[in-house]
Protein backbone atom coordinates (compact mmCIF):
# COMPACT_ATOMS: atom_id res chain seq x y z
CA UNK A 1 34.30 118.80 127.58
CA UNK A 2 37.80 119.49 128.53
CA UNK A 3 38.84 118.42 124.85
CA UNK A 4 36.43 119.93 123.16
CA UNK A 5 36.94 123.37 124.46
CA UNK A 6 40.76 123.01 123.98
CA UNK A 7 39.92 122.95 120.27
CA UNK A 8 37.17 125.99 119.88
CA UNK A 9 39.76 128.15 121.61
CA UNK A 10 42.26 127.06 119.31
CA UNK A 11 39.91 127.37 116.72
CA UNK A 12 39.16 131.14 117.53
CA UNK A 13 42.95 131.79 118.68
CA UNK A 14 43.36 130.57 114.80
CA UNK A 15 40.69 133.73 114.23
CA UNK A 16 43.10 136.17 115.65
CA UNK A 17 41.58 136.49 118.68
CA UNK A 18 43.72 137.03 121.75
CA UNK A 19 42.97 134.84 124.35
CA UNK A 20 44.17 134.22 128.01
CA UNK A 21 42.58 131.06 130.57
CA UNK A 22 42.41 130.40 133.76
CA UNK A 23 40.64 127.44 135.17
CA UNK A 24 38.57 127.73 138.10
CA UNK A 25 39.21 125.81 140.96
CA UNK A 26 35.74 126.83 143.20
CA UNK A 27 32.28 127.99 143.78
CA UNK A 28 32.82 131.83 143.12
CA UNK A 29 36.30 131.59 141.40
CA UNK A 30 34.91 132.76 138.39
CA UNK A 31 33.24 135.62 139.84
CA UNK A 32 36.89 137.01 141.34
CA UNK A 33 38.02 136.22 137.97
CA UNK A 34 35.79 138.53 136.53
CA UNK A 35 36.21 141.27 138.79
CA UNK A 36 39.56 141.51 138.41
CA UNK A 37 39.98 140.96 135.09
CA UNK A 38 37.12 143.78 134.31
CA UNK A 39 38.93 146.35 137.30
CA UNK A 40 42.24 144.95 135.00
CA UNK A 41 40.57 146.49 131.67
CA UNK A 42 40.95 143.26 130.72
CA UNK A 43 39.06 143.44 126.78
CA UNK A 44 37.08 140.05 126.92
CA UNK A 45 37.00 136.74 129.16
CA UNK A 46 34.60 134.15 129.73
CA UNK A 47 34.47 130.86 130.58
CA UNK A 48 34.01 127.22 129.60
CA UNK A 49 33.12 125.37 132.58
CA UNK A 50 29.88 124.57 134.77
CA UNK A 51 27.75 127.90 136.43
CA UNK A 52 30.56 129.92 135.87
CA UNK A 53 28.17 132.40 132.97
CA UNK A 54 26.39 133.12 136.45
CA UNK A 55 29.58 133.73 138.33
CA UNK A 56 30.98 135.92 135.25
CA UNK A 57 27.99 138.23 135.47
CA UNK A 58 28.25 138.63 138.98
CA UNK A 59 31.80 139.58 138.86
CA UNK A 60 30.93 142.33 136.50
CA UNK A 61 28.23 143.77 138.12
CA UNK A 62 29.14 143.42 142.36
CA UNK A 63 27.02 145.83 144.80
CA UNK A 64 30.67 147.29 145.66
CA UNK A 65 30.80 149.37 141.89
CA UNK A 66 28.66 151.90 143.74
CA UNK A 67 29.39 155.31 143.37
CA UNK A 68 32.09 156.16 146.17
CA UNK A 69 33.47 153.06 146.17
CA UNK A 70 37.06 152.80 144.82
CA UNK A 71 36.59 150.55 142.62
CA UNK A 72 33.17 152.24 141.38
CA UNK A 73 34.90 155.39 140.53
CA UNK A 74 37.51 153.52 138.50
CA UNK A 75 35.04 151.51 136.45
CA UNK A 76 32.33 154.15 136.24
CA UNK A 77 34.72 156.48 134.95
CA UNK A 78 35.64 154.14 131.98
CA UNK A 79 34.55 154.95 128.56
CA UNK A 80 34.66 151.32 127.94
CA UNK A 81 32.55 150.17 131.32
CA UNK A 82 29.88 147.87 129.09
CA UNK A 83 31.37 144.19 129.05
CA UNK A 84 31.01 142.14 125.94
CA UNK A 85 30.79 138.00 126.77
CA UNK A 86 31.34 135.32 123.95
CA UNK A 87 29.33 132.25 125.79
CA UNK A 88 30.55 128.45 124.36
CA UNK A 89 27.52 126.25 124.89
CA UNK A 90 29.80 123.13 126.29
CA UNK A 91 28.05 122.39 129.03
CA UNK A 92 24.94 120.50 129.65
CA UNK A 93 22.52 123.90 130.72
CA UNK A 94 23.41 126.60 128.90
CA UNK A 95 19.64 127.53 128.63
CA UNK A 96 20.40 131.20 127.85
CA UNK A 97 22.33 129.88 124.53
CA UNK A 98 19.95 127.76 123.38
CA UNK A 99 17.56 131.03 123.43
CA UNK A 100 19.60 131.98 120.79
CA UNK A 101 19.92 128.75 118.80
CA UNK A 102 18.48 128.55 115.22
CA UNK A 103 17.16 125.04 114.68
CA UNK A 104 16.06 125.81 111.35
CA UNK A 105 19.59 126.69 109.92
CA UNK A 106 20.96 123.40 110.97
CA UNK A 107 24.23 124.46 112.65
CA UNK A 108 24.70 123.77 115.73
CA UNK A 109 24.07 126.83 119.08
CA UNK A 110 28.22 125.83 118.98
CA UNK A 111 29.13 126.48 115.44
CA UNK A 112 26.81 129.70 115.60
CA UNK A 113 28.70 130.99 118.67
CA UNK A 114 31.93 130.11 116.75
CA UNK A 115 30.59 131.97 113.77
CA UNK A 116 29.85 134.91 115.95
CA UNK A 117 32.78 135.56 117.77
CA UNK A 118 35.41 134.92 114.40
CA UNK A 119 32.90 137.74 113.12
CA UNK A 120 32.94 140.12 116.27
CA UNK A 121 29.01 140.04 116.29
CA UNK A 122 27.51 141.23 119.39
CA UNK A 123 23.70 141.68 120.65
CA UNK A 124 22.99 143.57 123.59
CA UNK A 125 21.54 141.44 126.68
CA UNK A 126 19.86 142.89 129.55
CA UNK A 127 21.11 142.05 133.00
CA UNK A 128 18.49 141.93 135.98
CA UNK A 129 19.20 142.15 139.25
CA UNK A 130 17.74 140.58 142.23
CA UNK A 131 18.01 142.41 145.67
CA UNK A 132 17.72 140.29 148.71
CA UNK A 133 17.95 140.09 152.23
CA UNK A 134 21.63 139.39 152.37
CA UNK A 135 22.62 141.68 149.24
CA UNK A 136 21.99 141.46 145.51
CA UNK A 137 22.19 138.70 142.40
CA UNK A 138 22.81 139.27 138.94
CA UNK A 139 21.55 137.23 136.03
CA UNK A 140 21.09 137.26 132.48
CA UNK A 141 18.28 135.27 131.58
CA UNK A 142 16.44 133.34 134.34
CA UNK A 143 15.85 133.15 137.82
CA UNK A 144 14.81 129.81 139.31
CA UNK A 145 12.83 129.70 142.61
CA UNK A 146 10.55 126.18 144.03
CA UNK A 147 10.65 123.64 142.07
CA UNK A 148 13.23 124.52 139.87
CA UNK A 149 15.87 125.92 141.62
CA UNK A 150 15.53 122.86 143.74
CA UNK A 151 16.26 120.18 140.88
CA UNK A 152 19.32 122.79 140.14
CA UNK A 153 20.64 122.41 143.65
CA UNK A 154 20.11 118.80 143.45
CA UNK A 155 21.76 118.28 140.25
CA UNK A 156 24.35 120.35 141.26
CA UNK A 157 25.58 119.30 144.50
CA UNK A 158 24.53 115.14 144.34
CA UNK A 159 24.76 114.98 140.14
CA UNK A 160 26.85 117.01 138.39
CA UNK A 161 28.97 114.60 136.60
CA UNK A 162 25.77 112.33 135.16
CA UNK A 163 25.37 115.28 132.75
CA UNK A 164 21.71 115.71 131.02
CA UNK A 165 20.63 112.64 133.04
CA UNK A 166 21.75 114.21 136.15
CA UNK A 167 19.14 116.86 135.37
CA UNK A 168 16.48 113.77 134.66
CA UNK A 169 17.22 111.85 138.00
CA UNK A 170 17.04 115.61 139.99
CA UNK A 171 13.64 115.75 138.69
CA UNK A 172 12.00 112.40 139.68
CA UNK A 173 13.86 112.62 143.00
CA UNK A 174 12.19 116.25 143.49
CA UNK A 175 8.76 115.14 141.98
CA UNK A 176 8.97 112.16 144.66
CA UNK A 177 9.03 115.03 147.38
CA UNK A 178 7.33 117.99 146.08
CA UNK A 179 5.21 120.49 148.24
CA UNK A 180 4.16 123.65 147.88
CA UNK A 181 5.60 126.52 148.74
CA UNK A 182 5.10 130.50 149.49
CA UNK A 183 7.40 133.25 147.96
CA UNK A 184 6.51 136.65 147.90
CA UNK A 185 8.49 139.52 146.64
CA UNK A 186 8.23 142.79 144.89
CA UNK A 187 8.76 144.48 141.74
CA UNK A 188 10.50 147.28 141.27
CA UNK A 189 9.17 148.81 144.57
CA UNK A 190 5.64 148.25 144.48
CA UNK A 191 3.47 146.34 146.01
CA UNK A 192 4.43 142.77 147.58
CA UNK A 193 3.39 139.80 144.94
């Protein structure tokens, strides 16, 4: 992956777009990243590595940009204060990519990310937010709970460097131990589900 990526930001460095990297080197790095490069006015970042799309989106939108907040009143004040991502689908998830992914044309979610950027095209995204016990979350385009969010946890911590089979091997494991469970929550203030 490491290789490949070198090359696509070549490739869009080539484009004449300005780029600056930093590697991360931990859980959350890439959400400190984000922060400060946003608070920085920093034009554009992202990332190339593993959950770090998760951790970007986070670091834009942290419970402390709250009006009152120092760092709320810089940001808020901003003109500028809606981030724009360009996402490389590298990895081996990238789910929220692939939503965007046109089979038909036959050019691959990579080269139509590539495509995209070299062209400044844009599309707006929503960004939910979960709140919690302990604070909030921030994602872009799903929120795994059960099942799911247990093969992720699996994969992540035991299997990360098996790739797409990592994800296969999380699942049987799971399957070989699955239960049900009870979540409740609510939805925008109403009544528990």
């Amino acid at each position: 992956m490491r290789r490949a990526g070198g090359a696509v930001l070549d490739r869009l460095r080539a484009a004449g777009i300005a780029l600056e990297t930093t590697e991360t080197s931990a859980v959350g790095h890439a959400t400190q990243i984000a922060r400060e490069a946003y608070g920085a006015a920093i034009g554009s970042f992202g990332s190339r590595w593993r959950r770090t799309s998760y951790e970007i989106v986070n670091g834009l939108f942290p419970d402390s940009l709250v009006a009152g907040s120092s760092a709320g009143a810089s940001l808020g004040a901003r003109e500028d204060a809606v981030a724009t991502l360009g996402f490389l689908p590298l990895g081996t998830g990238n789910s929220f990519l692939r939503d965007f992914e046109d089979g038909a044309s036959g050019i691959s979610g990579l080269e139509q990310a590539m495509q995209a950027l070299e062209a400044r095209r844009s599309r707006p995204c929503d960004v939910l937010r979960l709140t919690h016990k302990d604070g909030a979350i921030y994602y872009t385009n799903l929120l795994s709970v059960g099942f799911t969010a247990d093969v992720a946890a699996l994969r992540h911590r035991r299997f990360l460097g098996l790739g797409q089979f990592g994800y296969l091997l999380s699942i049987f494991l799971r399957l070989a131990r699955l239960r049900s469970a009870a979540v409740s929550g609510a939805i925008g203030g109403s009544a528990r589900v």
